[in-house]
PDB file of N, CA and C in Angstrom:
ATOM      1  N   UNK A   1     -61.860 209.888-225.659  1.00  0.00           N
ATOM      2  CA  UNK A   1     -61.190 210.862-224.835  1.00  0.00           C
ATOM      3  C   UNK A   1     -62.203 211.416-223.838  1.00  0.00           C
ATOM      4  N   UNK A   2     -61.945 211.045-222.996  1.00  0.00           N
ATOM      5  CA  UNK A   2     -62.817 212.045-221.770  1.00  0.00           C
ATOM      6  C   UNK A   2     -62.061 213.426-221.315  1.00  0.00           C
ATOM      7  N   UNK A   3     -62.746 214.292-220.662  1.00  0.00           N
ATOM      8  CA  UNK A   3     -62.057 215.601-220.697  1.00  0.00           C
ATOM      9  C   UNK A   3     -63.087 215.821-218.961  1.00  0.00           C
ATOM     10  N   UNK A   4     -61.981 216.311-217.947  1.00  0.00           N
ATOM     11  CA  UNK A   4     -62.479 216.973-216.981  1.00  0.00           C
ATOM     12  C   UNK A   4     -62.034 218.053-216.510  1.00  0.00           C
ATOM     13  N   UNK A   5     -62.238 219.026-215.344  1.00  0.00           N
ATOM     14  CA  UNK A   5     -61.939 220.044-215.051  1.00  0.00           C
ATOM     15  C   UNK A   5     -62.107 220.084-213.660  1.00  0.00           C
ATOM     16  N   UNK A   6     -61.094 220.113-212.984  1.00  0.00           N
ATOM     17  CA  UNK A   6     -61.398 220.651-211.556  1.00  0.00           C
ATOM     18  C   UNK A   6     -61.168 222.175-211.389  1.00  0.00           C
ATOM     19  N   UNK A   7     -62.142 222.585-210.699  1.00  0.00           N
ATOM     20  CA  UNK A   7     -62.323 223.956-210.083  1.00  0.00           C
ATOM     21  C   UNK A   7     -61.601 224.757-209.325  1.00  0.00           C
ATOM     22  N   UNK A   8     -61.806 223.653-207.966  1.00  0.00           N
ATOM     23  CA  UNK A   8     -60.880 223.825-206.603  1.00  0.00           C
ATOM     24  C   UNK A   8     -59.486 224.053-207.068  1.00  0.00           C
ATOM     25  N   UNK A   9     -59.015 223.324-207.788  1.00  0.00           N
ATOM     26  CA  UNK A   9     -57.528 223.079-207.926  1.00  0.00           C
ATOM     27  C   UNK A   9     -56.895 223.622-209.500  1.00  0.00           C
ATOM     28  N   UNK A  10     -58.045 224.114-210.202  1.00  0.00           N
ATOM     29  CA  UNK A  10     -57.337 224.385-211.502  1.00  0.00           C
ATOM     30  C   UNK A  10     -56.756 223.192-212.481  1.00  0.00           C
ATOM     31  N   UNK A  11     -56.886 222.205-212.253  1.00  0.00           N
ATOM     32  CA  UNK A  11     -56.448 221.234-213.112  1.00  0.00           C
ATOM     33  C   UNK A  11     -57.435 220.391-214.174  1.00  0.00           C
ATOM     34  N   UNK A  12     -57.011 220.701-215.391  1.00  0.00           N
ATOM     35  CA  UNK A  12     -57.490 220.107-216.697  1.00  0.00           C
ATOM     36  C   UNK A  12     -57.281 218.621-216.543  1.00  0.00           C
ATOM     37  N   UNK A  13     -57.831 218.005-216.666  1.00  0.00           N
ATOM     38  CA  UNK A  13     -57.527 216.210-217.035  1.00  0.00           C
ATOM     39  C   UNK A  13     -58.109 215.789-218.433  1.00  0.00           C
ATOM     40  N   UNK A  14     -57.221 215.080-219.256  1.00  0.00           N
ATOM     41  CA  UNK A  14     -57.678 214.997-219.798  1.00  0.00           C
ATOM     42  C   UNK A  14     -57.280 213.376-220.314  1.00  0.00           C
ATOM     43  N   UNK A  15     -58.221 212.423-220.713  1.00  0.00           N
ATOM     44  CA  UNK A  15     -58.097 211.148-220.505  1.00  0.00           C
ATOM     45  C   UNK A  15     -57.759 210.678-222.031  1.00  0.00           C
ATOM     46  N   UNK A  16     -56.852 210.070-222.066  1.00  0.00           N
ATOM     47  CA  UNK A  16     -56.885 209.866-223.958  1.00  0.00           C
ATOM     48  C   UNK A  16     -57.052 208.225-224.042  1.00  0.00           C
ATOM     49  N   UNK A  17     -56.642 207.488-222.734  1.00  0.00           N
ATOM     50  CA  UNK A  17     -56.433 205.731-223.067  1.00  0.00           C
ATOM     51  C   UNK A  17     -57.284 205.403-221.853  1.00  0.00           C
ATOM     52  N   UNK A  18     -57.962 204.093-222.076  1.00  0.00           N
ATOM     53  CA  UNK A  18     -58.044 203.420-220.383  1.00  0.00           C
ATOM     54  C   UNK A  18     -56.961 201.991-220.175  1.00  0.00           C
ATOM     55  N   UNK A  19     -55.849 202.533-220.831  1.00  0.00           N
ATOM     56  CA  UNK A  19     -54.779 201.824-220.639  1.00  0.00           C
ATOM     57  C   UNK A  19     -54.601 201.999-219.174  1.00  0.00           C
ATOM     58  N   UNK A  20     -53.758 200.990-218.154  1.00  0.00           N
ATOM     59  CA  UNK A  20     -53.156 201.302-217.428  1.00  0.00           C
ATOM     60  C   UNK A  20     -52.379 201.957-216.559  1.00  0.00           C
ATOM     61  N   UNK A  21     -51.841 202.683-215.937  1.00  0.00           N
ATOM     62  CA  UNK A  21     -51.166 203.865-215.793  1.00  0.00           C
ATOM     63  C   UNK A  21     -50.012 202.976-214.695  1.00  0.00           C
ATOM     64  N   UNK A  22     -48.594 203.754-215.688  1.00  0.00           N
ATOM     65  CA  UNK A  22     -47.454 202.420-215.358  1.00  0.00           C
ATOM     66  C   UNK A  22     -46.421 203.391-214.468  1.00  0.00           C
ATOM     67  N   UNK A  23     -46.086 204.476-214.966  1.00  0.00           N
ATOM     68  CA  UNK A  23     -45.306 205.508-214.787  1.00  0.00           C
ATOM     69  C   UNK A  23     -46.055 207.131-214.754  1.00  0.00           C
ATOM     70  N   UNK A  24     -45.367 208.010-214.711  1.00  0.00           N
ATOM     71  CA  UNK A  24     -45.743 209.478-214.720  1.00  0.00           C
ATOM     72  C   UNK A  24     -44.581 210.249-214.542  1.00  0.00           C
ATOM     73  N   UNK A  25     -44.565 211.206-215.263  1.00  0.00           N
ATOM     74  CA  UNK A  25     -43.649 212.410-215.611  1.00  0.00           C
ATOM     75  C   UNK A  25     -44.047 213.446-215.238  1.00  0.00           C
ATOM     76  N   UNK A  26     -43.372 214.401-214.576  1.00  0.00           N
ATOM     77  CA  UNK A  26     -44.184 215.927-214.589  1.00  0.00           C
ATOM     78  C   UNK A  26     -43.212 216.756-214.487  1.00  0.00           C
ATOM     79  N   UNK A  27     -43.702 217.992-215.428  1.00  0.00           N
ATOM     80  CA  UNK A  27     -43.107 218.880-215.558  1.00  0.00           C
ATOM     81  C   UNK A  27     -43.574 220.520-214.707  1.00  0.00           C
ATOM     82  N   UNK A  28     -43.396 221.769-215.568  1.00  0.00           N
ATOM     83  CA  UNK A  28     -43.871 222.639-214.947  1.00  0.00           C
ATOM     84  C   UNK A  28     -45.162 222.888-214.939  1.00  0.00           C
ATOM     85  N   UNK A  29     -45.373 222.556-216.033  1.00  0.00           N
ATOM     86  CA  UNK A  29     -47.088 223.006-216.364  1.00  0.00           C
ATOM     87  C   UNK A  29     -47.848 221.799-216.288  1.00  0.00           C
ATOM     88  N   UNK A  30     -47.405 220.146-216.312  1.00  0.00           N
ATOM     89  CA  UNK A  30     -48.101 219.104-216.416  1.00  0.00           C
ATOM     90  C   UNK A  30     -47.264 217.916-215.490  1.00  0.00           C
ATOM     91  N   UNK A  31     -48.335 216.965-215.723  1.00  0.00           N
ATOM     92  CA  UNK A  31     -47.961 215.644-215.218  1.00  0.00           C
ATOM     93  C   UNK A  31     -48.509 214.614-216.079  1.00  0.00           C
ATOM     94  N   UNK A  32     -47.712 214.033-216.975  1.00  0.00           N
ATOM     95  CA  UNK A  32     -48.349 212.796-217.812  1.00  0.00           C
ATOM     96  C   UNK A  32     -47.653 211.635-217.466  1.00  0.00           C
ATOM     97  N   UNK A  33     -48.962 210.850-217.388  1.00  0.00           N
ATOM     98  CA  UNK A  33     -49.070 209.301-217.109  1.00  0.00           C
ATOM     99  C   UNK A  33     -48.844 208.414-217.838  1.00  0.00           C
ATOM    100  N   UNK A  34     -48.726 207.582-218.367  1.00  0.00           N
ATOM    101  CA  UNK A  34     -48.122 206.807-219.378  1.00  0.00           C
ATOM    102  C   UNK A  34     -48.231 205.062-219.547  1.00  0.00           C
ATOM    103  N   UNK A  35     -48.228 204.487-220.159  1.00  0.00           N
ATOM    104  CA  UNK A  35     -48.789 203.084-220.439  1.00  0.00           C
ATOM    105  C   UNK A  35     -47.445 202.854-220.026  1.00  0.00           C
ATOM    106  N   UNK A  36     -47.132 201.069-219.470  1.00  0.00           N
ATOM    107  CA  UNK A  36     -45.870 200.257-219.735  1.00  0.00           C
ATOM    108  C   UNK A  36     -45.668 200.471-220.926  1.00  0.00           C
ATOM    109  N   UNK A  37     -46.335 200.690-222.258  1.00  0.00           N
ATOM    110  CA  UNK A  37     -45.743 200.736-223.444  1.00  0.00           C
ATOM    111  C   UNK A  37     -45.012 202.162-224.072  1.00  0.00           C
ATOM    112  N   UNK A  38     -45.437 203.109-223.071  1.00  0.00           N
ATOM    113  CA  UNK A  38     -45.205 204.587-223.381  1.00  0.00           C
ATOM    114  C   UNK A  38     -46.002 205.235-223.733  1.00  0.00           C
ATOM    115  N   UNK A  39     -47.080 204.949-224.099  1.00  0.00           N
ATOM    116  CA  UNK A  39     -47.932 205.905-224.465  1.00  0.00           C
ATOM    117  C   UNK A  39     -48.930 206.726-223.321  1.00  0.00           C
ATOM    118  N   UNK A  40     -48.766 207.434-223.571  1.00  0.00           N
ATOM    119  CA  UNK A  40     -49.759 208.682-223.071  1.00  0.00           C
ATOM    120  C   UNK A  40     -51.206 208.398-222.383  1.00  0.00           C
ATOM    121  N   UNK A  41     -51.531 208.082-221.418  1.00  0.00           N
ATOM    122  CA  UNK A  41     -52.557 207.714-220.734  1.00  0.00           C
ATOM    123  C   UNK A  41     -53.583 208.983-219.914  1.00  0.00           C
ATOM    124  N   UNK A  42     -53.085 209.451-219.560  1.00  0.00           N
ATOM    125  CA  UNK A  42     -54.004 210.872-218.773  1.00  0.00           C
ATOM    126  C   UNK A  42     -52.746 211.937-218.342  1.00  0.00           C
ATOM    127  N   UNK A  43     -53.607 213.453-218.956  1.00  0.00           N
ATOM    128  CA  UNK A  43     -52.156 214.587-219.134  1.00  0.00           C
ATOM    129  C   UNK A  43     -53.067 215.430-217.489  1.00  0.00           C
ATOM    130  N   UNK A  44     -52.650 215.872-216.548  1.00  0.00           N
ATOM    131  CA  UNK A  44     -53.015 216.829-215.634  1.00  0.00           C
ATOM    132  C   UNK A  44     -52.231 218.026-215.790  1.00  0.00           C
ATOM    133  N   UNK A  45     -53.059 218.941-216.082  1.00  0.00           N
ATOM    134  CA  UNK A  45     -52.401 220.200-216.902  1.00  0.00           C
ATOM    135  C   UNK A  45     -52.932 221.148-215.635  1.00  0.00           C
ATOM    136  N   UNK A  46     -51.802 221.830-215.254  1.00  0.00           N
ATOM    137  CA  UNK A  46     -52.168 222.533-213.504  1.00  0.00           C
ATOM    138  C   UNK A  46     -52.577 224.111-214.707  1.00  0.00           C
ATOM    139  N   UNK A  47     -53.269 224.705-213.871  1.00  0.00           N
ATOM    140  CA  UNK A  47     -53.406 226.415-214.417  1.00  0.00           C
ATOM    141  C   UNK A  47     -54.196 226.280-215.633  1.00  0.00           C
ATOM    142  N   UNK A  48     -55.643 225.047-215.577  1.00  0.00           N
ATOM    143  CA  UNK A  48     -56.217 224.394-216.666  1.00  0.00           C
ATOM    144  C   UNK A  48     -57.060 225.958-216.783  1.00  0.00           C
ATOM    145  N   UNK A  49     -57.381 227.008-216.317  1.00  0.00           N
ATOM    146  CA  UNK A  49     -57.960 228.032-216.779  1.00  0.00           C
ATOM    147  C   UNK A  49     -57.512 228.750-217.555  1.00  0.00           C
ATOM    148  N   UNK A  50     -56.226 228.855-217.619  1.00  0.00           N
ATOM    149  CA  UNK A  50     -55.182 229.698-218.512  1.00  0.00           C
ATOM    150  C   UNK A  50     -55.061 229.227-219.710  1.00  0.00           C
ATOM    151  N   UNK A  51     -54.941 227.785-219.917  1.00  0.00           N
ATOM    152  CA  UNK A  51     -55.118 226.833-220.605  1.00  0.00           C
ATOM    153  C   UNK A  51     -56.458 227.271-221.512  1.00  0.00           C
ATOM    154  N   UNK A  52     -57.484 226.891-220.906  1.00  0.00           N
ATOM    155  CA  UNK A  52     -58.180 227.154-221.959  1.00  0.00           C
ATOM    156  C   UNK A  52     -59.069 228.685-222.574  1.00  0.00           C
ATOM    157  N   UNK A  53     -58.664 229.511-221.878  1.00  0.00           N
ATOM    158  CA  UNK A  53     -58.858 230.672-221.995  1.00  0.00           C
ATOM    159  C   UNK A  53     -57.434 230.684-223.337  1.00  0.00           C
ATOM    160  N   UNK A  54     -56.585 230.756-223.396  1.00  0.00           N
ATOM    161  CA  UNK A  54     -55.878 231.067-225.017  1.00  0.00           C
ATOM    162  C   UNK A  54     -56.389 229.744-225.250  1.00  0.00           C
ATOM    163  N   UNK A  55     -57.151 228.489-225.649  1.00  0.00           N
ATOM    164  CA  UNK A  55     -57.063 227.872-226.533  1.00  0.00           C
ATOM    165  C   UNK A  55     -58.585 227.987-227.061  1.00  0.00           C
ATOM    166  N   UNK A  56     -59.177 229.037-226.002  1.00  0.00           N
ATOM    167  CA  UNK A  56     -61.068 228.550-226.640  1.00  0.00           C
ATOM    168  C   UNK A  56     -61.135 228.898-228.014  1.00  0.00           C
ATOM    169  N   UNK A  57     -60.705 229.775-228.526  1.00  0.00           N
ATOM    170  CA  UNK A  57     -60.796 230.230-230.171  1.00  0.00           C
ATOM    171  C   UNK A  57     -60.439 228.667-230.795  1.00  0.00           C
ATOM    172  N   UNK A  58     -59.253 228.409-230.483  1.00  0.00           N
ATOM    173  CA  UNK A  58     -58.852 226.736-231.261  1.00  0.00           C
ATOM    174  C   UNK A  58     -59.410 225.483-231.235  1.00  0.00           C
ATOM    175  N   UNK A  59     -60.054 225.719-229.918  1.00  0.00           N
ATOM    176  CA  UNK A  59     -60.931 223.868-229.398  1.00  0.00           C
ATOM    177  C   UNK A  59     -61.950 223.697-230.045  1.00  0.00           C
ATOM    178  N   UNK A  60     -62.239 222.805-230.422  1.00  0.00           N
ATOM    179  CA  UNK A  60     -63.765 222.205-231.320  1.00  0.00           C
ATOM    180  C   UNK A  60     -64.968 222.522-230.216  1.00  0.00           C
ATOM    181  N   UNK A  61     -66.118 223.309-231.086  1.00  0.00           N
ATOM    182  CA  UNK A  61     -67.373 223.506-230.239  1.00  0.00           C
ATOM    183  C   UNK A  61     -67.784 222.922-229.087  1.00  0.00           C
ATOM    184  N   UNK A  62     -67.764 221.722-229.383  1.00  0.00           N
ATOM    185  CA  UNK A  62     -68.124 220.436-228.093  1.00  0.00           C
ATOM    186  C   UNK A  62     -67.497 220.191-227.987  1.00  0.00           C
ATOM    187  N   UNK A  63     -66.042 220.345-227.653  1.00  0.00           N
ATOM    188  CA  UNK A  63     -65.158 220.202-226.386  1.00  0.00           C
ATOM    189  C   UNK A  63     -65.516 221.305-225.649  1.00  0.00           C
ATOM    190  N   UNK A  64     -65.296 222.523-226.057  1.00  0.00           N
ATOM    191  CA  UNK A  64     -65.529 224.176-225.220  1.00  0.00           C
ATOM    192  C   UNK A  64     -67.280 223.648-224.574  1.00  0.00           C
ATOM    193  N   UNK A  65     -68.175 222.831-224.962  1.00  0.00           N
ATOM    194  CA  UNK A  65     -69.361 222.728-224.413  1.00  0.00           C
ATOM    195  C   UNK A  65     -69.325 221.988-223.268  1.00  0.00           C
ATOM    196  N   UNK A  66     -68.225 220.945-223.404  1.00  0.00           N
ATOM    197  CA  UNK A  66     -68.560 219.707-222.745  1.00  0.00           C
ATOM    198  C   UNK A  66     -67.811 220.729-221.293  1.00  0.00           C
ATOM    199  N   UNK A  67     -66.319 220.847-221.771  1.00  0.00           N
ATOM    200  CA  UNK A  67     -65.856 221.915-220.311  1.00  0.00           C
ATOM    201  C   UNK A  67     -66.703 222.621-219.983  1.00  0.00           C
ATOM    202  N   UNK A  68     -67.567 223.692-220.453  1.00  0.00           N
ATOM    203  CA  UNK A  68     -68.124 224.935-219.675  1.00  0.00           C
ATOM    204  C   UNK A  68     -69.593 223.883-219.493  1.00  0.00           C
ATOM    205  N   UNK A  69     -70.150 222.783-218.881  1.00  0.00           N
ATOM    206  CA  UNK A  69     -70.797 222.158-218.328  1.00  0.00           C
ATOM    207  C   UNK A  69     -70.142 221.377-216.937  1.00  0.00           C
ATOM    208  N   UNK A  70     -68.795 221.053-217.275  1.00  0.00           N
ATOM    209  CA  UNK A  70     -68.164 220.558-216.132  1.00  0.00           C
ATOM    210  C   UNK A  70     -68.492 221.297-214.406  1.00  0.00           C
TER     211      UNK A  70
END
């Protein structure tokens, strides 16, 4: 899983496959990408500050490290 963060724009990325990217869905808060097979390829989560501000208590140490280096 790779994990990025844009600044400029507020958006979380977060990479789970280096599958292909066949399709994409988006909703209010996201846009996920998706394999020809369906699965879940890269989530762009808009308002990624909000995001992780309620989740820092929950995220594993080095994830919260690897973001606040981004």
């Amino acid at each position: 899983m790779k994990v990025n963060y844009n600044k400029n724009d507020d958006i979380l990325m977060i990479e789970l496959s280096h599958k292909k990217i066949d399709d994409s869905y988006e909703t209010e808060n996201m846009i996920v990408h998706i394999a020809q097979d369906k699965e879940p390829v890269l989530l762009e989560i808009f308002k990624g500050s909000e995001l992780l501000e309620k989740a820092a208590g929950q995220l594993p140490k080095d994830i919260i490290k690897r973001i606040s280096s981004l």
